[in-house]
C-alpha atoms as a PDB file:
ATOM      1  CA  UNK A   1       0.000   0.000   0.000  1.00  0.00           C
ATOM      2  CA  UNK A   2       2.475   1.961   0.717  1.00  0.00           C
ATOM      3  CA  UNK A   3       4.321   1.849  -2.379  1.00  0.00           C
ATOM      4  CA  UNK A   4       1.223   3.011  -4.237  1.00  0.00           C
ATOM      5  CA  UNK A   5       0.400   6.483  -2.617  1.00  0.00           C
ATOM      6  CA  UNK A   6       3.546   7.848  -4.683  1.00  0.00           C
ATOM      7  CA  UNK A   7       2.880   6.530  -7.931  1.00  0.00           C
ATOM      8  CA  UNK A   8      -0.674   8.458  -7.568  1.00  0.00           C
ATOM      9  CA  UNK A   9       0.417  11.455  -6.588  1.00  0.00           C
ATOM     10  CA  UNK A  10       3.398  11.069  -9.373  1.00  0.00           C
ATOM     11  CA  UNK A  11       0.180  10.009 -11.967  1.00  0.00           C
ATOM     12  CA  UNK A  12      -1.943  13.173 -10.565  1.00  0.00           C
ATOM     13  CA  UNK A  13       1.091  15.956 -10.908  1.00  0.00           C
ATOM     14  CA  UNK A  14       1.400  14.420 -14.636  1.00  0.00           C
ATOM     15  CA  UNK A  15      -2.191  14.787 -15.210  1.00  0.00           C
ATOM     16  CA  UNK A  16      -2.077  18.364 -13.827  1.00  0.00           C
ATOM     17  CA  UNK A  17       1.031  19.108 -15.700  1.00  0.00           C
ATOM     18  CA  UNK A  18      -0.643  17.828 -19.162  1.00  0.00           C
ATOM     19  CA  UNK A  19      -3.677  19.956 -18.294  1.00  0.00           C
ATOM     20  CA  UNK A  20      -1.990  23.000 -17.434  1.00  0.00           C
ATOM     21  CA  UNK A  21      -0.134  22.954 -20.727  1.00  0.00           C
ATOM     22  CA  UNK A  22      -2.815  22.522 -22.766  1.00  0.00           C
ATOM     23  CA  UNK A  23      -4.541  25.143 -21.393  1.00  0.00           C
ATOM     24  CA  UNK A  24      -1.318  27.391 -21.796  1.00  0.00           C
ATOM     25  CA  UNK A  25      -2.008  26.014 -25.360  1.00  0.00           C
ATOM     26  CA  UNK A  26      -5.542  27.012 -26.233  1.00  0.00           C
ATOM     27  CA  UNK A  27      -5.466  30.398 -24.290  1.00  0.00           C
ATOM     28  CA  UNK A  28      -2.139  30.982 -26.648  1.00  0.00           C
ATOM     29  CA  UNK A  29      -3.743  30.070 -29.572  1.00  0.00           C
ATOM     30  CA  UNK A  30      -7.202  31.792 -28.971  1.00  0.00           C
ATOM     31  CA  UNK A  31      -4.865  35.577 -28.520  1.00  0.00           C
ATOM     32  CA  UNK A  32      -2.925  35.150 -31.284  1.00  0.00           C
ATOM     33  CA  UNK A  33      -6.095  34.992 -33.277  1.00  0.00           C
ATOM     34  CA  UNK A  34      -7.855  37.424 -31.519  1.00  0.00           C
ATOM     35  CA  UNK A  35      -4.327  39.894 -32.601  1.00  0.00           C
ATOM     36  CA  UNK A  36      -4.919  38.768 -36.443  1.00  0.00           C
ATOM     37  CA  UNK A  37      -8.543  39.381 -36.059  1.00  0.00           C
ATOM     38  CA  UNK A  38      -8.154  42.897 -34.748  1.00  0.00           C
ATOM     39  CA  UNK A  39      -5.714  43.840 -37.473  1.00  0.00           C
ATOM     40  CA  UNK A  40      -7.839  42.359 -40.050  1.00  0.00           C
ATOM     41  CA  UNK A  41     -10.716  44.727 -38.812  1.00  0.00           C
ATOM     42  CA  UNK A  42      -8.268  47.970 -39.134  1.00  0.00           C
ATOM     43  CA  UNK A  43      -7.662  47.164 -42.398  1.00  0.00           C
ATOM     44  CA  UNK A  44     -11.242  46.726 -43.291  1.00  0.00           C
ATOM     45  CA  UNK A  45     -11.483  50.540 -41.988  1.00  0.00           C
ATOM     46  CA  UNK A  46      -8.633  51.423 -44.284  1.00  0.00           C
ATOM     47  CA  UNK A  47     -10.485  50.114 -47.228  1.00  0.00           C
ATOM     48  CA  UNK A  48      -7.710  48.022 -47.279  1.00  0.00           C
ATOM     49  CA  UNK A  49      -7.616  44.659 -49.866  1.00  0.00           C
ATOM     50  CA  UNK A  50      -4.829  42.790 -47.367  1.00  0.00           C
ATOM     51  CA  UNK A  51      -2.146  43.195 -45.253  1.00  0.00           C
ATOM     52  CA  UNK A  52       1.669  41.760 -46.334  1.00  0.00           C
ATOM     53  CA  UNK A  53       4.641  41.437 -44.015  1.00  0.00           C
ATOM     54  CA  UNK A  54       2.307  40.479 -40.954  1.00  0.00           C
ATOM     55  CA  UNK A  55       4.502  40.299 -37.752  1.00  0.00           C
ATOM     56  CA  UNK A  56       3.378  38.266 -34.425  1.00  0.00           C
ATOM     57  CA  UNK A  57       5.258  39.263 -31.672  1.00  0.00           C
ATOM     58  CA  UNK A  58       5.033  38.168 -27.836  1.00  0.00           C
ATOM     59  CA  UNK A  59       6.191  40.238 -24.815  1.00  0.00           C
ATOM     60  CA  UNK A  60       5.672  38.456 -21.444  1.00  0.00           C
ATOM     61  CA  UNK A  61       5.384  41.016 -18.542  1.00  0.00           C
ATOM     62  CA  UNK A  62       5.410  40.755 -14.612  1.00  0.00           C
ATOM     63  CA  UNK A  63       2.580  43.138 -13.479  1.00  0.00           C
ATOM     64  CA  UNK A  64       1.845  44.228  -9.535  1.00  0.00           C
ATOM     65  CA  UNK A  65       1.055  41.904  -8.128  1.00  0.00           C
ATOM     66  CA  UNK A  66       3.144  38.948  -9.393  1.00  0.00           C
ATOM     67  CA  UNK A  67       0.635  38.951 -12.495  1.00  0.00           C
ATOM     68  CA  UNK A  68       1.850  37.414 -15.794  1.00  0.00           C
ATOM     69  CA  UNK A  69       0.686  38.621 -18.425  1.00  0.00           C
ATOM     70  CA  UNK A  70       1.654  38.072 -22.446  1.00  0.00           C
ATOM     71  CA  UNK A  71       0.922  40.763 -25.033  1.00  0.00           C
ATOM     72  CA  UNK A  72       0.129  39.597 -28.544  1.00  0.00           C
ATOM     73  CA  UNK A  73       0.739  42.008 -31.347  1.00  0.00           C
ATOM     74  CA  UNK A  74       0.045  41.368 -35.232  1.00  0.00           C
ATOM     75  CA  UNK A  75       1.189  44.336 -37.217  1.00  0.00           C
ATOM     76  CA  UNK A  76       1.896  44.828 -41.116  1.00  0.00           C
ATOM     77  CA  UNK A  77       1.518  46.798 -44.081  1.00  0.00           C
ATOM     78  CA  UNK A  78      -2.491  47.422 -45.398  1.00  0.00           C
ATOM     79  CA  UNK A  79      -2.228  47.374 -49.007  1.00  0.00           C
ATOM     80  CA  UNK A  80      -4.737  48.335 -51.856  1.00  0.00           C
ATOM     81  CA  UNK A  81      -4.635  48.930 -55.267  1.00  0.00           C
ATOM     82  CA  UNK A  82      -5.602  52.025 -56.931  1.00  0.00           C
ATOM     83  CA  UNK A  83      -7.481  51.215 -59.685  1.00  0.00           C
ATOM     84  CA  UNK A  84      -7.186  55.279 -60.950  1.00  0.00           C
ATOM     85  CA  UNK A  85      -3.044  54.667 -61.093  1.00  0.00           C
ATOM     86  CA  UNK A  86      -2.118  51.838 -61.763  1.00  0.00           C
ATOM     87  CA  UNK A  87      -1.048  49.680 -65.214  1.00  0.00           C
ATOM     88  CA  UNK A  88      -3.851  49.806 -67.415  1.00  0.00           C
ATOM     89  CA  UNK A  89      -3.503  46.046 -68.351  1.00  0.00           C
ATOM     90  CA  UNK A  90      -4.056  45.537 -64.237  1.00  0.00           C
ATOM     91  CA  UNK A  91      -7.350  47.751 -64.162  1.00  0.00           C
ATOM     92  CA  UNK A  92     -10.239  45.554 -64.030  1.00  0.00           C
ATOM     93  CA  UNK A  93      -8.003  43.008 -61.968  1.00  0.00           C
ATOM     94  CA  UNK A  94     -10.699  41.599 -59.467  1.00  0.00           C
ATOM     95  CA  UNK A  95      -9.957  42.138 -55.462  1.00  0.00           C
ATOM     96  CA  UNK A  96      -7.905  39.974 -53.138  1.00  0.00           C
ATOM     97  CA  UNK A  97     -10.358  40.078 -50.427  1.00  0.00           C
ATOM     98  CA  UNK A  98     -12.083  36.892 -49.490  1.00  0.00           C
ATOM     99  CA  UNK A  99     -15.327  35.802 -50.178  1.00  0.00           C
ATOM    100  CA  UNK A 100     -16.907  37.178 -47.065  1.00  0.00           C
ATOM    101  CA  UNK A 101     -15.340  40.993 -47.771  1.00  0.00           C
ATOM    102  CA  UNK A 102     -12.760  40.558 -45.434  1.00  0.00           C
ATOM    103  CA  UNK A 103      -8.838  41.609 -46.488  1.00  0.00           C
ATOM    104  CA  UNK A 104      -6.563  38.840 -46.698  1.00  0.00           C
ATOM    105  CA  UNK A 105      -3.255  38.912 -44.275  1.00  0.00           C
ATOM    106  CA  UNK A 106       0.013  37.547 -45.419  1.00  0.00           C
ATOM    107  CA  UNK A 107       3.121  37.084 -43.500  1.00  0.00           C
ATOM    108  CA  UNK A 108       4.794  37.758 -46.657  1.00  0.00           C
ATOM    109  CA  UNK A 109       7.253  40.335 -47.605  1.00  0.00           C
ATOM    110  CA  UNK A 110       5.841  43.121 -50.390  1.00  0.00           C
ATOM    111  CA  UNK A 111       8.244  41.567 -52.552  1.00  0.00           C
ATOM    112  CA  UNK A 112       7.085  37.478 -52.310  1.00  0.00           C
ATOM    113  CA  UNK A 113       3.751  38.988 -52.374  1.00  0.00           C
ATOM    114  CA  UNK A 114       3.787  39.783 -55.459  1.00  0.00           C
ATOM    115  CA  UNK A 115       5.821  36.881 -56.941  1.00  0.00           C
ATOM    116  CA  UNK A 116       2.778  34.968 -55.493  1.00  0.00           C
ATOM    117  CA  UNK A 117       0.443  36.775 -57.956  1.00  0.00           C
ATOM    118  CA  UNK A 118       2.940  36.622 -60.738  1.00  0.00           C
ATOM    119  CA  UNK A 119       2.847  32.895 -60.327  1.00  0.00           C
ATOM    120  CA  UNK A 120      -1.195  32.435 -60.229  1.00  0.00           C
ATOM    121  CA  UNK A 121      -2.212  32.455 -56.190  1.00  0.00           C
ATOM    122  CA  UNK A 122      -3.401  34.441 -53.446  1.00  0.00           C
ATOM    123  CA  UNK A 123      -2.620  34.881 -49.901  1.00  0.00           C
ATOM    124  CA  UNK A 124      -5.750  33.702 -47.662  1.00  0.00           C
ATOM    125  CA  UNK A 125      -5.134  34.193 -44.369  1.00  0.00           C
ATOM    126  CA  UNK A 126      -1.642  34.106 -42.019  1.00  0.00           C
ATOM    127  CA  UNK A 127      -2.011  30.356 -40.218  1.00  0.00           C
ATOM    128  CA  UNK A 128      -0.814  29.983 -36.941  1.00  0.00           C
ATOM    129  CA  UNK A 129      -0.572  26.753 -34.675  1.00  0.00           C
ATOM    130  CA  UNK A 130       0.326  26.869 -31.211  1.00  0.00           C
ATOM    131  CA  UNK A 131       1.654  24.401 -28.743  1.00  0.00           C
ATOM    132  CA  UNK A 132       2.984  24.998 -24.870  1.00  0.00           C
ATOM    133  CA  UNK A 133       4.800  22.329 -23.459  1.00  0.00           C
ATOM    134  CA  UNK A 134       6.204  21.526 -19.950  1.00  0.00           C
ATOM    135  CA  UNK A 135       9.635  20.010 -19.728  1.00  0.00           C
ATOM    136  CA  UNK A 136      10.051  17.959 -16.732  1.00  0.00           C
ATOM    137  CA  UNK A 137      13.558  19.023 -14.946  1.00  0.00           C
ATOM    138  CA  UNK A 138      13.866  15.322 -12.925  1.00  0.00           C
ATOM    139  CA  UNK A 139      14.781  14.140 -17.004  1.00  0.00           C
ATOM    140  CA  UNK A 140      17.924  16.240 -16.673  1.00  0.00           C
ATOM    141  CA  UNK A 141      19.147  14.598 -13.752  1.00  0.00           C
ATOM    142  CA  UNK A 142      18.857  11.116 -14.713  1.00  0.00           C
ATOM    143  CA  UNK A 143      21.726  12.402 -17.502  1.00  0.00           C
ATOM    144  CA  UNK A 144      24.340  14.087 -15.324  1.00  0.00           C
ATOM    145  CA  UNK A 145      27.701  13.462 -15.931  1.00  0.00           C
ATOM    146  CA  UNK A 146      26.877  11.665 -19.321  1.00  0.00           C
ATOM    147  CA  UNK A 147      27.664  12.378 -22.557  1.00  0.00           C
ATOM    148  CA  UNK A 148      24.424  11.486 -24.902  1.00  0.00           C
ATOM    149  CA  UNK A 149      20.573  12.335 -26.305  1.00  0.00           C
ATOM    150  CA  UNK A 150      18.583  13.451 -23.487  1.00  0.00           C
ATOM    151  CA  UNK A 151      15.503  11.173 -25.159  1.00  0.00           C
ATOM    152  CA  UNK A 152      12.499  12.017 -23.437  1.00  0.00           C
ATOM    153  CA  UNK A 153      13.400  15.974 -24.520  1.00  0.00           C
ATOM    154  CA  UNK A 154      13.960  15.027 -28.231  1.00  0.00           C
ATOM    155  CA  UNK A 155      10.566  13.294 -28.339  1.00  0.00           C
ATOM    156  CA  UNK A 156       9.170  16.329 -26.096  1.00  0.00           C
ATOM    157  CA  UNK A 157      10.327  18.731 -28.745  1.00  0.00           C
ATOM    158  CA  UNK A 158       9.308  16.366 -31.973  1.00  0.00           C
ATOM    159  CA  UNK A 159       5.775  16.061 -30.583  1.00  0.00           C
ATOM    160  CA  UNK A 160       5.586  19.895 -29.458  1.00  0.00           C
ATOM    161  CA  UNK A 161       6.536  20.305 -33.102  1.00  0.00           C
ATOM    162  CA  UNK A 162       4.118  18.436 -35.163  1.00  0.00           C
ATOM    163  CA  UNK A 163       0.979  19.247 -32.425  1.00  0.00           C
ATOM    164  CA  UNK A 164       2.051  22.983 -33.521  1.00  0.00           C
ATOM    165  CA  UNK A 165       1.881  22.254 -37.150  1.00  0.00           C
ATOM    166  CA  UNK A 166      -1.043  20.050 -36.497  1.00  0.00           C
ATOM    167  CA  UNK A 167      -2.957  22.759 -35.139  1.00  0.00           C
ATOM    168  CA  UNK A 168      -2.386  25.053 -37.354  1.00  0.00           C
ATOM    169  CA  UNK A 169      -4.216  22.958 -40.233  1.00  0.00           C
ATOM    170  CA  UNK A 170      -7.028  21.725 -38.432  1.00  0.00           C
ATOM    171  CA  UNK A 171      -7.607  25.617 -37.098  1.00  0.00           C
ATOM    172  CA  UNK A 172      -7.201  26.854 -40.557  1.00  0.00           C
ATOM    173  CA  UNK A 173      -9.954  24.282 -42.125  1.00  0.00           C
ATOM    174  CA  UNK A 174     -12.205  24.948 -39.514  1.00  0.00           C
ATOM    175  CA  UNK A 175     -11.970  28.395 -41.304  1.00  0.00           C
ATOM    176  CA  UNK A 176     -11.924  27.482 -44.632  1.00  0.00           C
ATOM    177  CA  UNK A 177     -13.681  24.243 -44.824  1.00  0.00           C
ATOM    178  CA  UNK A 178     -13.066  22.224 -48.352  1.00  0.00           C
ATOM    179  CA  UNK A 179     -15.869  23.892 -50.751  1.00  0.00           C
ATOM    180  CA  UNK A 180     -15.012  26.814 -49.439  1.00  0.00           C
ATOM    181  CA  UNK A 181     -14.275  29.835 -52.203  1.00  0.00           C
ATOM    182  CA  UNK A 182     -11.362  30.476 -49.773  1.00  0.00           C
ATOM    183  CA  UNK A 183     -10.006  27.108 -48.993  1.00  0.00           C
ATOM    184  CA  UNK A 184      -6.394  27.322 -49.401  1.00  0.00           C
ATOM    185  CA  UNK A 185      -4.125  24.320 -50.903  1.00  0.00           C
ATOM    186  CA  UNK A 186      -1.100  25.271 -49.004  1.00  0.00           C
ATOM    187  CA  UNK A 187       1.144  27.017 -47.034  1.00  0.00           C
ATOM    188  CA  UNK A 188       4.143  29.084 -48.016  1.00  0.00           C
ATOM    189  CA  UNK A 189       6.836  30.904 -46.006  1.00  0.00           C
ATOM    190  CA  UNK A 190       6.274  28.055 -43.175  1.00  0.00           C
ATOM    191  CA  UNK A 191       8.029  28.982 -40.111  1.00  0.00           C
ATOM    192  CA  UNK A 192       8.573  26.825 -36.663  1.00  0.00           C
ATOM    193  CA  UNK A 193       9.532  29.297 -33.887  1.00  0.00           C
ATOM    194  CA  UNK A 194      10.522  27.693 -30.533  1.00  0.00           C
ATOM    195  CA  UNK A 195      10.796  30.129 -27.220  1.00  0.00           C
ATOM    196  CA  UNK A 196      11.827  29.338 -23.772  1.00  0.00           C
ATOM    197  CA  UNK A 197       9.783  30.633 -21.032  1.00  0.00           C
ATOM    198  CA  UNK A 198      11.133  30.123 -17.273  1.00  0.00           C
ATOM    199  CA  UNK A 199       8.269  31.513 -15.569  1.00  0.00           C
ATOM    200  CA  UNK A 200       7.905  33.802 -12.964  1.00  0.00           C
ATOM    201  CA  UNK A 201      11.249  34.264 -10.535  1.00  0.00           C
ATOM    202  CA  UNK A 202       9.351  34.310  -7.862  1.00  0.00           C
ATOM    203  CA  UNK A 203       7.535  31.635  -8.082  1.00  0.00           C
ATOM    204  CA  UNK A 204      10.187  29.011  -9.819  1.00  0.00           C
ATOM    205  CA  UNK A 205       8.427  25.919 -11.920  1.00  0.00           C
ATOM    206  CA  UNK A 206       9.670  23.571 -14.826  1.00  0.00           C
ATOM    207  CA  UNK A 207       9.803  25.095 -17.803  1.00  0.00           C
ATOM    208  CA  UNK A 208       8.142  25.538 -20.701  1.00  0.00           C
ATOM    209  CA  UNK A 209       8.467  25.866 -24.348  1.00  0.00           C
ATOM    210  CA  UNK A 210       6.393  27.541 -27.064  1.00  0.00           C
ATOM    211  CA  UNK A 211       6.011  25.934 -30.679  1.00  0.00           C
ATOM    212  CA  UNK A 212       4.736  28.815 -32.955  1.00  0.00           C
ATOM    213  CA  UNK A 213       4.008  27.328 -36.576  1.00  0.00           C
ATOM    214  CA  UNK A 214       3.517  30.056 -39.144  1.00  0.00           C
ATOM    215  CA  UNK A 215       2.524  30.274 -43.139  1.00  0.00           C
ATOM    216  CA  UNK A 216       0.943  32.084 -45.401  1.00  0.00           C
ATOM    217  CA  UNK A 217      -2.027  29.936 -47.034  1.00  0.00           C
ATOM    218  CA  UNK A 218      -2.883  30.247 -50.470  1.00  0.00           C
ATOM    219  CA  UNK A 219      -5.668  29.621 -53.129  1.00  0.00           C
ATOM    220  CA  UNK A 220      -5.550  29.896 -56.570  1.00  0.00           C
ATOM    221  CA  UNK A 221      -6.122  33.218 -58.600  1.00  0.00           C
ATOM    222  CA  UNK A 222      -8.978  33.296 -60.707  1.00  0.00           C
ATOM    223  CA  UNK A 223      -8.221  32.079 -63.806  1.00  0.00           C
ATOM    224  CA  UNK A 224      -8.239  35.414 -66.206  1.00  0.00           C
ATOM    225  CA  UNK A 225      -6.959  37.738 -63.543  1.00  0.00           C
ATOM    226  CA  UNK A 226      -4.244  39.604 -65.186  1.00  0.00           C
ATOM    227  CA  UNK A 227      -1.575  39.632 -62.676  1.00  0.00           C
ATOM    228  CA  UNK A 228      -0.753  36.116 -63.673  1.00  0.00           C
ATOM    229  CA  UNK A 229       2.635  35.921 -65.095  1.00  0.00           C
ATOM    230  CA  UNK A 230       2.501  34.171 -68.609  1.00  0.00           C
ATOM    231  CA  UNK A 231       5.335  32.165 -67.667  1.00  0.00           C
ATOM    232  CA  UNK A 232       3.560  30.709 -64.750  1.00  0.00           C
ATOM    233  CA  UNK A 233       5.991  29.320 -61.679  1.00  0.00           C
ATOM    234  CA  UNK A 234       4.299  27.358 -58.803  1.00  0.00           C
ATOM    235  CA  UNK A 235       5.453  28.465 -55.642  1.00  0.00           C
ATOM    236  CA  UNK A 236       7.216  25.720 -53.010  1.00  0.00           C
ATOM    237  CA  UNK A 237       4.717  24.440 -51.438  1.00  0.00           C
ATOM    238  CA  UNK A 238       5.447  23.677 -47.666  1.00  0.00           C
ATOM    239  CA  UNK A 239       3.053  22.009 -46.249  1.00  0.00           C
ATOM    240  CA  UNK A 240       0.613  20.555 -48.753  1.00  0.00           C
ATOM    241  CA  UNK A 241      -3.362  20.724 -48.012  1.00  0.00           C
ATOM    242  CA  UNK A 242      -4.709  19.608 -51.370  1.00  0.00           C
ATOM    243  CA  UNK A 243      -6.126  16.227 -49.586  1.00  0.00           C
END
C-alpha cells in the first residue's frame, strides 16, 4: 500500500502538468487569433484589400502583483490597389479580399507577395498553430555526468513540433472548410519558432516551451486575372493541403 500512494500522486502531478499545458495552449492560440482578427478589422477601416509582411510578436510582462501577463501584437503593411493609377492592363483586376469581404493577411514580404500573384495564387489568411509544453527538470538529472541524447526531450520537442503544425491545419480548415471559395491548398513561407519561457522568478516551476508554426495559405487566382505571369511558376509548397 504503501508503495502506491507515490505513484498516484506522481500520476496526478502528470495529469495536472498535461492539463496545465494545454490550457497554456488554447489560451495561446485563442490571442494570437484574436491579434490577427483585430488587425484584419483595421484594415477593413482602411479600405484596405490585405495586409503583407504580418509580424506576431510576444512580450511576457510581470505586473503588480506577481501577475503574468503576455501581449500579442500582429502588425503589417495594409495594401490596396488604386485602380485610378495603376497599369492599365491591371485595371479591371478583381480584389484579393475573401469571399466574405474581409482583407486577406500575409506574412509575406511586399516583394514574395507579389511573386505569389505573378505565379497564379493568393494569400488567404496568415495560419498559426500553437503548442505549450512543460519540460520535466527530474529528465535532466537522470543524464548528469553523461555524454548522450537526453531522449524524453527530443521526443518532447518532436511532438511539441508536429501538435504545432497540427494545429495550425485543423484551425485553418475549420476556417476554410473544403468547398469553401477560400479554402487554401497550401502554405508558403512556413516557419517553426521555438521560445523558452522560465516563468515567474518568484515563483520558480519547470519550464516551458512555445512551438509557434507560421505560413501564409494560399488559393488559386482566378483564372483570367491579369496579374498572372505568362510564364507561370508554382510556388514551393510547404506544407501541402490539397487532400
Amino acid at each position: 500500500a504503501s508503495s502506491s500512494r507515490p505513484s498516484t500522486s506522481a500520476s496526478n502531478t502528470a495529469r495536472m502538468t498535461m492539463r496545465r499545458a494545454f490550457q497554456s495552449s488554447a489560451i495561446w492560440r485563442a490571442a494570437r487569433s484574436l491579434a490577427i482578427q483585430r488587425m484584419r478589422v483595421q484594415a477593413a477601416h482602411l479600405a484596405a484589400e490585405g495586409v503583407v509582411g504580418v509580424r506576431l510578436e510576444v512580450e511576457h510582462h510581470l505586473w503588480r502583483g506577481n501577475h503574468q501577463v503576455a501581449k500579442f501584437v500582429a502588425m503589417g503593411t495594409a495594401v490596396a490597389f488604386d485602380h485610378d493609377h495603376g497599369p492599365a492592363e491591371l485595371r479591371g483586376a478583381p480584389s484579393l479580399r475573401l469571399a466574405s469581404g474581409a482583407p486577406f493577411t500575409s506574412d509575406l514580404s511586399g516583394q514574395d507577395f507579389v511573386a505569389l500573384l505573378r505565379a497564379g495564387y493568393r494569400p488567404v489568411t496568415v495560419a498559426s498553430g500553437t503548442c505549450v509544453y512543460q519540460l520535466n527538470p527530474g529528465e535532466v538529472v537522470r543524464y548528469q555526468g553523461q555524454n548522450g541524447e537526453i531522449g524524453p526531450y527530443t521526443q518532447a520537442f518532436f511532438d511539441a513540433r508536429e501538435t504545432a503544425m497540427g494545429r495550425l491545419q485543423y484551425d485553418l480548415f475549420n476556417e476554410f472548410p473544403a468547398g469553401h471559395p477560400d479554402c487554401p491548398i497550401g502554405i508558403v513561407g512556413m516557419q517553426v519558432r521555438e521560445e523558452a519561457h522560465r516563468g515567474n522568478p518568484r515563483m520558480p516551476g519547470p519550464p516551458v516551451v512555445e512551438f509557434t508554426a507560421v505560413g501564409t495559405a494560399i488559393a488559386p487566382l482566378h483564372p483570367q486575372d491579369p496579374r498572372r505571369s505568362i510564364a507561370r511558376k508554382k510556388p514551393r509548397i510547404v506544407v501541402p493541403l490539397d487532400r
